[in-house]
Protein backbone atom coordinates (compact mmCIF):
# COMPACT_ATOMS: atom_id res chain seq x y z
CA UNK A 1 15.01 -4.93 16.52
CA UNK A 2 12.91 -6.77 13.79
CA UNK A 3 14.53 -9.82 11.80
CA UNK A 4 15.21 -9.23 8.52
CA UNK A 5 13.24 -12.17 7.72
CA UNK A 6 10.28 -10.85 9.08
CA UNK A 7 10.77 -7.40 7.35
CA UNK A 8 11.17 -8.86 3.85
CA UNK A 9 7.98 -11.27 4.58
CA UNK A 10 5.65 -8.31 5.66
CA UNK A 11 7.45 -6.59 1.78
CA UNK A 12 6.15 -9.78 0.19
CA UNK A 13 2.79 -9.70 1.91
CA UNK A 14 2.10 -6.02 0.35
CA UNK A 15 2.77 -7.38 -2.94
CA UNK A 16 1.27 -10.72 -2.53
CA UNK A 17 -2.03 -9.62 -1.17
CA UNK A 18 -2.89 -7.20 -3.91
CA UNK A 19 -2.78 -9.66 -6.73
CA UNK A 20 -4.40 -12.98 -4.88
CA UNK A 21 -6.84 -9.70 -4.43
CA UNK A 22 -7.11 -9.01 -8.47
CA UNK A 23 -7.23 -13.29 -8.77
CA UNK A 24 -9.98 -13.41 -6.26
CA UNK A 25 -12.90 -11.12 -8.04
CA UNK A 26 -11.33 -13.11 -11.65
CA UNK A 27 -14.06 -15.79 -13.12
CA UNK A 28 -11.67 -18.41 -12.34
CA UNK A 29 -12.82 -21.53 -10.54
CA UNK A 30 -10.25 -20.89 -7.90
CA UNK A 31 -12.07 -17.65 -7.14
CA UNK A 32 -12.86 -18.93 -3.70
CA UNK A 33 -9.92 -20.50 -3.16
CA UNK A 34 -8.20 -16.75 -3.70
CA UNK A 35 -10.45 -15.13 -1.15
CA UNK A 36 -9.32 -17.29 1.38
CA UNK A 37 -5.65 -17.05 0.78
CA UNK A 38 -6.16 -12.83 0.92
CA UNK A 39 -7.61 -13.83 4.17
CA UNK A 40 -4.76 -15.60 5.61
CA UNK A 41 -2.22 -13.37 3.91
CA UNK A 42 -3.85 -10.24 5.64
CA UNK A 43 -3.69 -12.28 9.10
CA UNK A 44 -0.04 -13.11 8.46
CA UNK A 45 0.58 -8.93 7.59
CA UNK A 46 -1.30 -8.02 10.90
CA UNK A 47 0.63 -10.54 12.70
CA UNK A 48 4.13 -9.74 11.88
CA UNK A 49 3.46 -5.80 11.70
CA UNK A 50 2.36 -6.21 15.18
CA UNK A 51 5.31 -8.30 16.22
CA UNK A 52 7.75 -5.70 14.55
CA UNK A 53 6.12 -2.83 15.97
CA UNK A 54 6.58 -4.75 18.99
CA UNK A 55 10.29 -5.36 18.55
CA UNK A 56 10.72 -1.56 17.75
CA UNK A 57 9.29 -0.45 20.96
């Protein structure tokens, strides 16, 4: 069975993502900075949603 802590990270990784997203195409300096962090955050989502799916099995 999945941990509850990864279950309420992959929750906050679906919120998370979307708005770094919205920050990322903004004319902010950190615009860069933002597409990098979707990056990660999207590696981190795969990651655990893999390891859940595992854990379900």
């Amino acid at each position: 069975m999945a941990s509850k802590r990864d279950l309420n990270r992959i929750k906050e990784l679906k919120v998370e993502i979307p708005y770094y997203g919205e920050l990322s195409t903004s004319e902010s300096k950190e615009k860069e900075s933002y597409k990098k962090l979707v990056v990660e955050l999207k590696k981190e989502l795969e990651f655990l949603e893999k390891k859940v799916g595992k854990k379900k099995a």
